[in-house]
N, C-alpha and C. Protein backbone atom coordinates (compact mmCIF):
# COMPACT_ATOMS: atom_id res chain seq x y z
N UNK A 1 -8.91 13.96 31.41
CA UNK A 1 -9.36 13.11 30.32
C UNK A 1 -9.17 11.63 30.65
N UNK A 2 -8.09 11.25 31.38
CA UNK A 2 -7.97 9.66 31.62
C UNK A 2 -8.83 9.14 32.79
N UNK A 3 -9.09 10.10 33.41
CA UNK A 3 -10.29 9.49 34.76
C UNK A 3 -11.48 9.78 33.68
N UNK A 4 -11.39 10.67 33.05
CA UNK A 4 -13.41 10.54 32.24
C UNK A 4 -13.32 9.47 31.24
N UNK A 5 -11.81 8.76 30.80
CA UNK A 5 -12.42 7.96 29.87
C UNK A 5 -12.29 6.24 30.39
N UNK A 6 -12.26 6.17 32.02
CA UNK A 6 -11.67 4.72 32.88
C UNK A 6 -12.93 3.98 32.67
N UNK A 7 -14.37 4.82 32.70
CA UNK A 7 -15.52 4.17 32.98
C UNK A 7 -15.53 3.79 31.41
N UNK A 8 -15.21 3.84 30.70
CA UNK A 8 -15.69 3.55 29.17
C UNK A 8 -14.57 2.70 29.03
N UNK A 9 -13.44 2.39 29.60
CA UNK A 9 -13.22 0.87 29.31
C UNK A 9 -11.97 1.41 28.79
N UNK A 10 -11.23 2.38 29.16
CA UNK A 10 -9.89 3.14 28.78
C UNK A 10 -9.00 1.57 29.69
N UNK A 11 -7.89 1.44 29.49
CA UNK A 11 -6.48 0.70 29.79
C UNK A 11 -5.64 1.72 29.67
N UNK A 12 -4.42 0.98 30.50
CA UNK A 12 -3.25 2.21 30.57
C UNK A 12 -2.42 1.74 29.13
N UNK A 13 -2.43 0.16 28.89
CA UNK A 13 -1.83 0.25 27.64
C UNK A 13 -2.72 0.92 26.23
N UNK A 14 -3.92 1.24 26.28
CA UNK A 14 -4.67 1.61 25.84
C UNK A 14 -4.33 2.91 25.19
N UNK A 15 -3.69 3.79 26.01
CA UNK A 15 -3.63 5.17 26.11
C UNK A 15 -2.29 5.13 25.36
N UNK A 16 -1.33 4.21 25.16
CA UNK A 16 0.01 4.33 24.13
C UNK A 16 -0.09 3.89 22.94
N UNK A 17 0.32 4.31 21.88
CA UNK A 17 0.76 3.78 20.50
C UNK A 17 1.26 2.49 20.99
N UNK A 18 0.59 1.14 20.37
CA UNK A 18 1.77 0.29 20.41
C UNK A 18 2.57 0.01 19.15
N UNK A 19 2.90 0.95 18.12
CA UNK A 19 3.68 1.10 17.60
C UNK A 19 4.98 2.00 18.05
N UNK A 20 5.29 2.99 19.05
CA UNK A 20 6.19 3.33 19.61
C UNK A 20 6.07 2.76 21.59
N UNK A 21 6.33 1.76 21.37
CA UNK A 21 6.48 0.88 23.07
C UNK A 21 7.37 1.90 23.81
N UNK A 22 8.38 2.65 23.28
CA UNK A 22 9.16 3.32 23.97
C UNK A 22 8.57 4.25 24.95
N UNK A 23 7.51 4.99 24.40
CA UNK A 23 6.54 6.02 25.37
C UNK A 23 5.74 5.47 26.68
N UNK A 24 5.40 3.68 26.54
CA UNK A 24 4.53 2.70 27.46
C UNK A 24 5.75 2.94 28.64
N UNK A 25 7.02 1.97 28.02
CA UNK A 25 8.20 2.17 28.99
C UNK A 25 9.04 3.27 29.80
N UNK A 26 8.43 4.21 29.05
CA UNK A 26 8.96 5.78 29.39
C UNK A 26 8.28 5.96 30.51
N UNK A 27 6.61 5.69 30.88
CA UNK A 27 5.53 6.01 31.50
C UNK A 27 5.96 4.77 33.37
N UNK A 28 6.05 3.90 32.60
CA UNK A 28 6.48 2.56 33.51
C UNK A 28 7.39 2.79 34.11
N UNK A 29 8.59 3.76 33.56
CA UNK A 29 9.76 3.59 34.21
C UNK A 29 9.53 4.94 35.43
N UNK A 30 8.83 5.89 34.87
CA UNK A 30 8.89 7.18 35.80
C UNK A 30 7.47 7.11 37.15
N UNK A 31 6.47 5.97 36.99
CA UNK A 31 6.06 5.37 38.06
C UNK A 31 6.62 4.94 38.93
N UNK A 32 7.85 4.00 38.74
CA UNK A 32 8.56 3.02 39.38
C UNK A 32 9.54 3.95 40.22
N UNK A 33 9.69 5.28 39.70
CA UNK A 33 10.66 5.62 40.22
C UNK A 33 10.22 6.63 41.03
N UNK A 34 9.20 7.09 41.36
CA UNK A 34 8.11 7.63 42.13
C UNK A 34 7.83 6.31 43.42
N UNK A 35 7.25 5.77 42.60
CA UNK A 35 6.71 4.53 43.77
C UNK A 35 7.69 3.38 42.86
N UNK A 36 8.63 3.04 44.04
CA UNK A 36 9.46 1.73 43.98
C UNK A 36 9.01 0.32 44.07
N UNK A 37 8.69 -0.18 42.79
CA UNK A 37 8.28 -1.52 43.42
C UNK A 37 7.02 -1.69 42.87
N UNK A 38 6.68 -0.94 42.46
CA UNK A 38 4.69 -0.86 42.16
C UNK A 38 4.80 -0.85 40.85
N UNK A 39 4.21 -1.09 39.94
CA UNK A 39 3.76 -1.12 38.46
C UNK A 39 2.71 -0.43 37.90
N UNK A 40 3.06 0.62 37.16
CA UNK A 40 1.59 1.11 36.34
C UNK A 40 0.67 0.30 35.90
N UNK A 41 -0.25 0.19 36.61
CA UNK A 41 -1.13 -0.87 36.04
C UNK A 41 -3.22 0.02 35.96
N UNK A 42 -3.05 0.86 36.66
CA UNK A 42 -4.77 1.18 36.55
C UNK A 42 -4.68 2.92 35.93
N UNK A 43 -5.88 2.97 35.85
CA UNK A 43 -6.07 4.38 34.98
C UNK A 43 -5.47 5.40 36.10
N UNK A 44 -5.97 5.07 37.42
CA UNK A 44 -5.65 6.40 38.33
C UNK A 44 -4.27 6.37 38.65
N UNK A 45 -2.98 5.45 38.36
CA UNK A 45 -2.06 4.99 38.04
C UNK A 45 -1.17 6.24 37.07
N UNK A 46 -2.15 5.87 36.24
CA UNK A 46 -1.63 6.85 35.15
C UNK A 46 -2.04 8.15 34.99
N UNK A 47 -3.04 8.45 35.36
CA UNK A 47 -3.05 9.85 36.06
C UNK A 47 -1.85 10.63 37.07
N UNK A 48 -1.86 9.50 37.73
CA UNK A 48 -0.67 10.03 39.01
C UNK A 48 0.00 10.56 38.03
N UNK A 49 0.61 9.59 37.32
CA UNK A 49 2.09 10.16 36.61
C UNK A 49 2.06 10.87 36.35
N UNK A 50 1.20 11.46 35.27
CA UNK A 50 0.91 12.95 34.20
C UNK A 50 1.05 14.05 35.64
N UNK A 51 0.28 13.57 36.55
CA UNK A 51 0.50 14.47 37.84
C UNK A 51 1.43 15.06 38.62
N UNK A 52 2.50 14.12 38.32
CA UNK A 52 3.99 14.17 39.00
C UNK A 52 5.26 14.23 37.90
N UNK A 53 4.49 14.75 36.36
CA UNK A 53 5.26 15.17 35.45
C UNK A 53 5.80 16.13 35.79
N UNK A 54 7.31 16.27 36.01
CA UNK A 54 7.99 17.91 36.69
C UNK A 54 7.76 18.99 35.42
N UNK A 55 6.87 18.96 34.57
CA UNK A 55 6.66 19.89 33.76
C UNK A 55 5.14 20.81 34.17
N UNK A 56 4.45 20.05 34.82
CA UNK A 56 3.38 20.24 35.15
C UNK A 56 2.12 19.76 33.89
N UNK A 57 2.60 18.87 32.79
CA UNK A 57 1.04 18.28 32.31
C UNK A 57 1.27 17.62 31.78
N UNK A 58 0.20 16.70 30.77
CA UNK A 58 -0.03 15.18 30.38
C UNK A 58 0.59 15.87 28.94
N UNK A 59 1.42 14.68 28.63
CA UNK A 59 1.47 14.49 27.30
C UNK A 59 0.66 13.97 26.10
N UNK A 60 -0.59 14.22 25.67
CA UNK A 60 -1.22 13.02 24.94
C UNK A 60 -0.28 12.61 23.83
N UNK A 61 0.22 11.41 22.98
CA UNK A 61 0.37 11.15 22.00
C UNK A 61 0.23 11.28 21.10
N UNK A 62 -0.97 11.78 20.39
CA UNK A 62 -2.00 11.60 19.05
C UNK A 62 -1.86 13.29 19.08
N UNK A 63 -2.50 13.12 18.03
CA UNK A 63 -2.93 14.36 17.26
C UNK A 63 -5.04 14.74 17.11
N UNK A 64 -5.05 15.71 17.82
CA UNK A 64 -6.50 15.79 17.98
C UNK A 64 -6.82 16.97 16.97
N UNK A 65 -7.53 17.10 15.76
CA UNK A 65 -8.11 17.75 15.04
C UNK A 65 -9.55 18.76 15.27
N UNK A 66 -8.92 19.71 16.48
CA UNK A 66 -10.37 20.84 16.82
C UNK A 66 -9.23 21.89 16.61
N UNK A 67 -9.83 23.14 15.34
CA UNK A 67 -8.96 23.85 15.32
C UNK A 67 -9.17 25.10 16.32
N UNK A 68 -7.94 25.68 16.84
CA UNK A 68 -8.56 26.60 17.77
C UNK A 68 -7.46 27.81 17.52
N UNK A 69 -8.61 28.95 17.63
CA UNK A 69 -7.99 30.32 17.17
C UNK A 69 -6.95 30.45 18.68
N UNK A 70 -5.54 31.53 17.85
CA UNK A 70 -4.69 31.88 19.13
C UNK A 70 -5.27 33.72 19.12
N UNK A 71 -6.17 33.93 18.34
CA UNK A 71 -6.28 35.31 18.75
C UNK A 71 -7.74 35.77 18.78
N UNK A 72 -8.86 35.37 18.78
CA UNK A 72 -10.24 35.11 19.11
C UNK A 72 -10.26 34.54 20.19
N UNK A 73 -10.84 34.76 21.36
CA UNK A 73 -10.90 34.13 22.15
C UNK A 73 -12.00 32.94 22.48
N UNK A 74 -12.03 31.72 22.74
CA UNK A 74 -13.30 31.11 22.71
C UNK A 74 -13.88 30.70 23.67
N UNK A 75 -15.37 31.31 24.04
CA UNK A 75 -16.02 30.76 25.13
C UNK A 75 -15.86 29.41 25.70
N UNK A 76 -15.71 29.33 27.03
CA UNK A 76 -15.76 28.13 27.75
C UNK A 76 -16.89 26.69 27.57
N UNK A 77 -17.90 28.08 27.27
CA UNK A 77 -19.44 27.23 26.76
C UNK A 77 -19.38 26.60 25.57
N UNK A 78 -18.45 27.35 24.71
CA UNK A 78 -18.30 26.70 22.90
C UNK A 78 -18.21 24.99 23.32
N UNK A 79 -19.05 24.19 22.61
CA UNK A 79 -18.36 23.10 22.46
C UNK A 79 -17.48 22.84 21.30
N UNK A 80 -17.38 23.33 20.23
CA UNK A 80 -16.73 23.26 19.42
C UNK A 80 -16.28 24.42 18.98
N UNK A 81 -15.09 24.92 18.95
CA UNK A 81 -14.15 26.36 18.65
C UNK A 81 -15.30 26.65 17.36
N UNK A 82 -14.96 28.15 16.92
CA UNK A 82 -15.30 28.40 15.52
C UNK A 82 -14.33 27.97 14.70
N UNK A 83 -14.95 27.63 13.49
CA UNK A 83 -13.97 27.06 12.53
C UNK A 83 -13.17 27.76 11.53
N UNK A 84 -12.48 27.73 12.16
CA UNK A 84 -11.43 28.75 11.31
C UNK A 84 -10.89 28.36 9.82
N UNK A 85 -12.02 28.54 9.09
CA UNK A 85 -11.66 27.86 7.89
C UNK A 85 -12.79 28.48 6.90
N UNK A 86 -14.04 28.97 7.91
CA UNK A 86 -15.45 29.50 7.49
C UNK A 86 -15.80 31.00 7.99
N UNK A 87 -15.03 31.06 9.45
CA UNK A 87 -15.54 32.34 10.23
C UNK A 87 -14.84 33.43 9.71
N UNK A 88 -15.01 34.67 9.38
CA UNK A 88 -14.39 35.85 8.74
C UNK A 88 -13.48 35.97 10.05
N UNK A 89 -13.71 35.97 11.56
CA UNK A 89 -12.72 36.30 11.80
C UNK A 89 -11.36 35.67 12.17
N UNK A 90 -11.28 34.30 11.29
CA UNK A 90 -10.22 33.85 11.18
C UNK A 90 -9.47 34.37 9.96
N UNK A 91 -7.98 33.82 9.75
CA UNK A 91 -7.47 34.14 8.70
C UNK A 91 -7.61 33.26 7.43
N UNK A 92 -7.41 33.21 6.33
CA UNK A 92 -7.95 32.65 5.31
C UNK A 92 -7.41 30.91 5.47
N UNK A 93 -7.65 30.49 4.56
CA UNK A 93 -7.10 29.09 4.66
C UNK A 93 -5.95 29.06 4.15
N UNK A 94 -4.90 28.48 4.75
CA UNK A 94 -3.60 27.87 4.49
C UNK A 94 -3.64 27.44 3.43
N UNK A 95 -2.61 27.76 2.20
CA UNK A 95 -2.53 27.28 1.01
C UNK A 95 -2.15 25.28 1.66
N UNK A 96 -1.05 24.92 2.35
CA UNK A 96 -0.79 23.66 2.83
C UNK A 96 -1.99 23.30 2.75
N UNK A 97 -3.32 23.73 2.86
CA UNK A 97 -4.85 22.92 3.27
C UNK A 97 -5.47 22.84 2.76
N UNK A 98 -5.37 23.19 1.27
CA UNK A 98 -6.10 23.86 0.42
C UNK A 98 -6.09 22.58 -0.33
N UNK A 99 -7.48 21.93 -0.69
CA UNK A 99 -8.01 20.17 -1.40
C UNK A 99 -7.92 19.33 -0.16
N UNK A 100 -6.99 19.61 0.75
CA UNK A 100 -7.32 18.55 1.86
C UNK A 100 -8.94 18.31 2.49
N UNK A 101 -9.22 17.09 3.02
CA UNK A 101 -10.62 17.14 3.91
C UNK A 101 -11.11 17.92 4.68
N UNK A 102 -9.75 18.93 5.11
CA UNK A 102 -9.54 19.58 6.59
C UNK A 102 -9.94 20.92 5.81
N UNK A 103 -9.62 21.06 4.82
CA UNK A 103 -9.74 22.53 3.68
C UNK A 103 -11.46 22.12 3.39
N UNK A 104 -11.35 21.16 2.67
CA UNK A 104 -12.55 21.21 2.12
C UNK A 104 -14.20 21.04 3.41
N UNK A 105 -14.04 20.08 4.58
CA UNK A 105 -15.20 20.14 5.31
C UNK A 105 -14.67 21.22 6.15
N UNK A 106 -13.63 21.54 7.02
CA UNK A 106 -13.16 22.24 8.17
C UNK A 106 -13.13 21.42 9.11
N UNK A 107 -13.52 22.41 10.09
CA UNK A 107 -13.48 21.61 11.86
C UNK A 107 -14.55 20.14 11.56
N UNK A 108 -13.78 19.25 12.02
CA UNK A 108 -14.41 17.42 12.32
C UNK A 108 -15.42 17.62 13.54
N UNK A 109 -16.44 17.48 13.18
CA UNK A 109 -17.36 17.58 14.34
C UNK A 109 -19.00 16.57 13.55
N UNK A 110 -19.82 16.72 14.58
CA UNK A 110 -21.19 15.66 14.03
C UNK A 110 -21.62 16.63 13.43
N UNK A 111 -21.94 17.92 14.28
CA UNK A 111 -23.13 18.76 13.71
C UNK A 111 -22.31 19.48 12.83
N UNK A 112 -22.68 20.44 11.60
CA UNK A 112 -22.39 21.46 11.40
C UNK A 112 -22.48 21.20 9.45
N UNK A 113 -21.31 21.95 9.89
CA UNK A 113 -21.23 21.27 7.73
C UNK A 113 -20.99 19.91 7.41
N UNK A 114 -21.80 19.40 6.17
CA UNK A 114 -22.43 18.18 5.64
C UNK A 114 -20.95 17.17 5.89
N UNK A 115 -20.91 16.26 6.58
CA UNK A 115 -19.38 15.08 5.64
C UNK A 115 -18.49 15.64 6.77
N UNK A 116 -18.59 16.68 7.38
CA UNK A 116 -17.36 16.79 7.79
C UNK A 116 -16.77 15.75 9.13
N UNK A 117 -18.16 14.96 10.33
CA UNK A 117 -17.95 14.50 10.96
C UNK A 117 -17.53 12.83 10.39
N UNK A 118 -17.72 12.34 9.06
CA UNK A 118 -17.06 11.37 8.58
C UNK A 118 -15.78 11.24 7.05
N UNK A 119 -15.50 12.59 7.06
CA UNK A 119 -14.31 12.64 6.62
C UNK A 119 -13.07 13.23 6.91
N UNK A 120 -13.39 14.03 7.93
CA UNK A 120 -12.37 14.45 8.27
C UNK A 120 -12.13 13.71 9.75
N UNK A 121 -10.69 13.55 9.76
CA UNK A 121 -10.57 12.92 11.19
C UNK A 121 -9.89 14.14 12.77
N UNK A 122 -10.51 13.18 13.64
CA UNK A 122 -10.73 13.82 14.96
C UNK A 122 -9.58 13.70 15.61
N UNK A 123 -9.11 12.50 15.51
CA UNK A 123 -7.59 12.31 15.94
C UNK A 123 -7.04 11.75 15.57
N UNK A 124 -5.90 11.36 15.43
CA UNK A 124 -4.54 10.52 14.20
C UNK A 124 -3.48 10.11 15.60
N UNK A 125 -2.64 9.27 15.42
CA UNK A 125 -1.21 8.77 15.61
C UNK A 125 -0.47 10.39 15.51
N UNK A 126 0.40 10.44 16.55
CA UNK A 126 0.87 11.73 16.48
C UNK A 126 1.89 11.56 15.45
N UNK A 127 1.87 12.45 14.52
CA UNK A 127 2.57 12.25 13.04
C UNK A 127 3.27 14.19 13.17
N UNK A 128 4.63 14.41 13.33
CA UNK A 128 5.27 15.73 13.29
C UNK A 128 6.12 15.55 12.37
N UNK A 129 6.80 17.16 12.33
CA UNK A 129 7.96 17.01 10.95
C UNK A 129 8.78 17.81 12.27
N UNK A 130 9.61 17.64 11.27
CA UNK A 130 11.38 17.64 12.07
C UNK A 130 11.64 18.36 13.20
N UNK A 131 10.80 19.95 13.09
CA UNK A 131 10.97 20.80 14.02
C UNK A 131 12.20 21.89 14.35
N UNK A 132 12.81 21.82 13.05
CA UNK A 132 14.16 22.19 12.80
C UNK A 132 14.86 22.08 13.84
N UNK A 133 14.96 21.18 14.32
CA UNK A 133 16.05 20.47 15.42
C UNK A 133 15.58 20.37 16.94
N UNK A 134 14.66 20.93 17.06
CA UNK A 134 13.78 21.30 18.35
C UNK A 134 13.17 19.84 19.06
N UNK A 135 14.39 19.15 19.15
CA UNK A 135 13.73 18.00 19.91
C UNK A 135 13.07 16.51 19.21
N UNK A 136 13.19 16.99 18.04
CA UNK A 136 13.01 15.57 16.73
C UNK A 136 13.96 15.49 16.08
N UNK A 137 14.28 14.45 16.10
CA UNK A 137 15.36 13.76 15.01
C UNK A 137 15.23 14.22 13.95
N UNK A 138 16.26 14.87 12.96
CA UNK A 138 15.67 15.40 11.52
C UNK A 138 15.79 14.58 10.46
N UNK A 139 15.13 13.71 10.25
CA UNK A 139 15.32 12.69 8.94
C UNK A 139 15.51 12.73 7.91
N UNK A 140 14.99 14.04 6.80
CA UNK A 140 15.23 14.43 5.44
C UNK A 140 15.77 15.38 5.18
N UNK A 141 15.76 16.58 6.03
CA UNK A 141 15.33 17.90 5.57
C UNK A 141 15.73 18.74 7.12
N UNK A 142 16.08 20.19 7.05
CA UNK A 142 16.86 20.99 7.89
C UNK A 142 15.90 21.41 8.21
N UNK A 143 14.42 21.62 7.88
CA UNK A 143 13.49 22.60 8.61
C UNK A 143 12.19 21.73 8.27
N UNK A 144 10.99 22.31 8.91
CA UNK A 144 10.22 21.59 8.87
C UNK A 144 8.93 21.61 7.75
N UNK A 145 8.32 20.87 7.47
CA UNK A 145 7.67 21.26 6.02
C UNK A 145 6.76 20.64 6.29
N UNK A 146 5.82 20.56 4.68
CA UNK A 146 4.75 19.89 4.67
C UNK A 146 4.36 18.57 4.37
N UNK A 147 5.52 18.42 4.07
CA UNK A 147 5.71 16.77 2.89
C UNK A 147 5.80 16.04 4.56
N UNK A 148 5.06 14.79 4.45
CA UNK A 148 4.96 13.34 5.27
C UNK A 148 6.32 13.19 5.04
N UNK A 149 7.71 13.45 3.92
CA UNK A 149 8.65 13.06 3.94
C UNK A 149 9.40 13.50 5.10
N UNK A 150 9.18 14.83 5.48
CA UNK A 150 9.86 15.27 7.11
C UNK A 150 9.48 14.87 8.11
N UNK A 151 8.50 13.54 8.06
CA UNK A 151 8.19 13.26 9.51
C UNK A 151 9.21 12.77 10.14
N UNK A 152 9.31 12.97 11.80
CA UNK A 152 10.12 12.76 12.52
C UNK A 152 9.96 11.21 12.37
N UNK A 153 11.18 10.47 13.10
CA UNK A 153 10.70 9.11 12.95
C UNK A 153 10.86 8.68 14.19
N UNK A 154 10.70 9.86 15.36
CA UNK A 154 9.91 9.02 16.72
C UNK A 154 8.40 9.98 16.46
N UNK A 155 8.12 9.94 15.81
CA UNK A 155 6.69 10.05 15.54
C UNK A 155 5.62 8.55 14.78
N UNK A 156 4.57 8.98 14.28
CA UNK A 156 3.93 8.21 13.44
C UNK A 156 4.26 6.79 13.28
N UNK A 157 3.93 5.84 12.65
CA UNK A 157 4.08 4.27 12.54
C UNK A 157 5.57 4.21 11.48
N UNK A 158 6.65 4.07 11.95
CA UNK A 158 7.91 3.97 11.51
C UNK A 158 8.08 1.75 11.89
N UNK A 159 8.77 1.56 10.50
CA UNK A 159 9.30 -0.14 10.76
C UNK A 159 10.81 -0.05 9.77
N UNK A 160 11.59 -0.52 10.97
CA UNK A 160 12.72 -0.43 10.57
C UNK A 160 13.22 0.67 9.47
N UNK A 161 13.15 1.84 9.88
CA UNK A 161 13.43 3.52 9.79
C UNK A 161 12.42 3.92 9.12
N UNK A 162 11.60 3.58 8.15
CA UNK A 162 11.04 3.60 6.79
C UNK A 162 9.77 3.82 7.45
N UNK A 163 9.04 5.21 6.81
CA UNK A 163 7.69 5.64 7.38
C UNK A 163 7.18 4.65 7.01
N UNK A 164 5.64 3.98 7.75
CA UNK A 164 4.72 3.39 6.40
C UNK A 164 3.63 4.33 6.86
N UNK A 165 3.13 4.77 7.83
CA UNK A 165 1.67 5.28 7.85
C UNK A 165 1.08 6.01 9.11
N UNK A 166 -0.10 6.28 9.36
CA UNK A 166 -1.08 6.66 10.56
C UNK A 166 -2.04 6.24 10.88
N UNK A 167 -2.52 6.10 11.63
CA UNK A 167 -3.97 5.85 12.02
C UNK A 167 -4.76 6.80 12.36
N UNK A 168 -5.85 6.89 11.94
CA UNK A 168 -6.91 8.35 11.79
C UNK A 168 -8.52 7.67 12.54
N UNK A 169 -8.90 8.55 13.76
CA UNK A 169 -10.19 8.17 13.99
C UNK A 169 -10.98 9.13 13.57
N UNK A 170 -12.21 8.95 13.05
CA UNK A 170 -13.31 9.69 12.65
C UNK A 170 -15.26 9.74 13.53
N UNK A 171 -15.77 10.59 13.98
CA UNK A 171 -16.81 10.91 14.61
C UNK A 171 -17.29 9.85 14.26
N UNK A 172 -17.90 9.41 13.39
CA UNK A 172 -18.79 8.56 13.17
C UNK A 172 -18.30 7.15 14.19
N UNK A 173 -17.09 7.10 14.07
CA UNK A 173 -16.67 5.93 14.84
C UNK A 173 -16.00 5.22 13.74
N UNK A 174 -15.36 4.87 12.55
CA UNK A 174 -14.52 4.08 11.83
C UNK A 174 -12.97 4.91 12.05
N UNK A 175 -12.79 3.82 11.90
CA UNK A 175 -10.61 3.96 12.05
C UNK A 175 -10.45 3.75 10.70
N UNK A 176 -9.52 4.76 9.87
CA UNK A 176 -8.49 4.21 9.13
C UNK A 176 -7.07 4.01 9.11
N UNK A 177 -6.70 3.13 8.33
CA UNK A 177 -5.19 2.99 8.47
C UNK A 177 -4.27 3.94 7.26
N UNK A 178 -3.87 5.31 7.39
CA UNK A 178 -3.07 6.00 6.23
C UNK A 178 -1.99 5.54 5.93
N UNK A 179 -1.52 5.35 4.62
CA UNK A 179 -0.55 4.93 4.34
C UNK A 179 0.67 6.45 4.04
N UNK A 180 1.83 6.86 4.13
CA UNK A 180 2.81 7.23 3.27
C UNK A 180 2.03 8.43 2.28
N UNK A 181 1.70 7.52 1.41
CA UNK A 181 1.05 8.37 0.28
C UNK A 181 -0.23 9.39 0.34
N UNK A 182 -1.05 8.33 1.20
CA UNK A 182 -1.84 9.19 1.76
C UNK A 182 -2.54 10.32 3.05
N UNK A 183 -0.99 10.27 3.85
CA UNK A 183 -0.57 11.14 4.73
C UNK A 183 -0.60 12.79 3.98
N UNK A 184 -1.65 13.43 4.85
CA UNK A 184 -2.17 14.82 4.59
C UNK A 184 -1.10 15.95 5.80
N UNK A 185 -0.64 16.61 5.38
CA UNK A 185 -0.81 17.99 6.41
C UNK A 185 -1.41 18.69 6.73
N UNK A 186 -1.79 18.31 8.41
CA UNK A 186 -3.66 19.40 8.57
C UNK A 186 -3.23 20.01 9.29
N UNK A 187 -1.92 20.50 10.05
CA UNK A 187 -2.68 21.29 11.14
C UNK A 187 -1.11 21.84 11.31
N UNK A 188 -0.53 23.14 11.61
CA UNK A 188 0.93 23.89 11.90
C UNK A 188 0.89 24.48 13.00
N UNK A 189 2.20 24.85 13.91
CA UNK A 189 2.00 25.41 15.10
C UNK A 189 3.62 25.94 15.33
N UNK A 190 3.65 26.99 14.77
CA UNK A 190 4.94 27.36 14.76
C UNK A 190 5.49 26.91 13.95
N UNK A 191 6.79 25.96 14.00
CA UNK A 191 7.34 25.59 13.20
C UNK A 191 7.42 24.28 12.70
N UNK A 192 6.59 23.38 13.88
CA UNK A 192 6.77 21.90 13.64
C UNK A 192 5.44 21.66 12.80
N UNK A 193 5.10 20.89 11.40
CA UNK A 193 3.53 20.64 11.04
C UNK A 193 2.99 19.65 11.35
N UNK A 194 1.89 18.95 11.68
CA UNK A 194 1.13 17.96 12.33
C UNK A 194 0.74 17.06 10.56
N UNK A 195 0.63 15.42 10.93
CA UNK A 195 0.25 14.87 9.73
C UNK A 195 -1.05 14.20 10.01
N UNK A 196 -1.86 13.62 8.78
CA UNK A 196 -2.89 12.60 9.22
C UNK A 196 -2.97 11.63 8.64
């Protein structure tokens, strides 16, 4: 993804929240310590790294909104998963989703059902809840939930401890800025829930 998006004018600071700088410096520091002396500075730069992650893959930041079944399998050809929100052979909709954008259009895409490629968003500021201890700081609450109140606070746009918000991109191409209040829960994966 970072070499297909260099020609369109991608930056390496580009690719971080600069609301958490810590992840830019995280990236900077584990270049440097690979190659001594050199500075992350170009896209293929930052490829390396993700490359020489001893985990074996890229971390993205954000939160990308394509929902994808773990027990349907989906063609390689699909460009867009089935939407598990419409297809019988998904499971019903998540009460958590139920009035959200994500409930009401489904999968964020151009084509398909009416609104959904300009209201629902495609990707957000990575926004998690606590994770019941699994590696996030637990800020409110012992387990992880649905309320924006469990977001972790090395997640999402945090100023001086205090959530204020997310940033949400949408198909059409407009950004919004979510505030607190209007932070949704779209998306669960085990135990940690994703916000928008």
């Amino acid at each position: 993804m970072v070499n297909g998006l260099g020609p369109l004018g991608l930056t390496v600071p580009m690719w971080f929240d600069p609301v958490r700088p810590d992840e830019y410096d995280a990236a900077q520091t584990a270049f440097a310590t690979k190659y001594p002396g050199q500075i992350l500075s170009s896209i293929q730069d930052l490829q390396t790294t993700f490359n020489n992650n001893p985990y074996g893959e890229a971390i993205i930041n954000q939160n990308w909104w394509v929902q994808r079944s773990q027990s349907v399998p989906v063609q390689p050809s699909t460009l867009y998963p089935p939407d598990n929100y419409s297809s019988p052979l998904f499971l019903a909709l998540n009460s958590w989703a139920v009035g959200t954008p994500l409930g009401i259009y489904g999968t964020p895409k151009m084509a398909g059902r009416a609104g959904s490629w300009n209201n629902v968003p495609f990707i957000s500021c990575k926004a998690g809840s606590s994770m019941n201890g699994k590696g996030f700081t637990k800020p409110t609450t012992d387990k992880a939930s649905t309320s924006p109140n469990d977001c972790s606070p090395n997640t999402a746009h945090f100023y001086n401890g205090a959530l204020k918000g997310v940033n949400a991109a949408y198909a059409d191409g407009h950004v919004e800025s979510h505030t607190k209040i209007q932070m949704t829960c779209g998306y669960n994966q085990s135990d940690p829930y994703w916000y928008y």
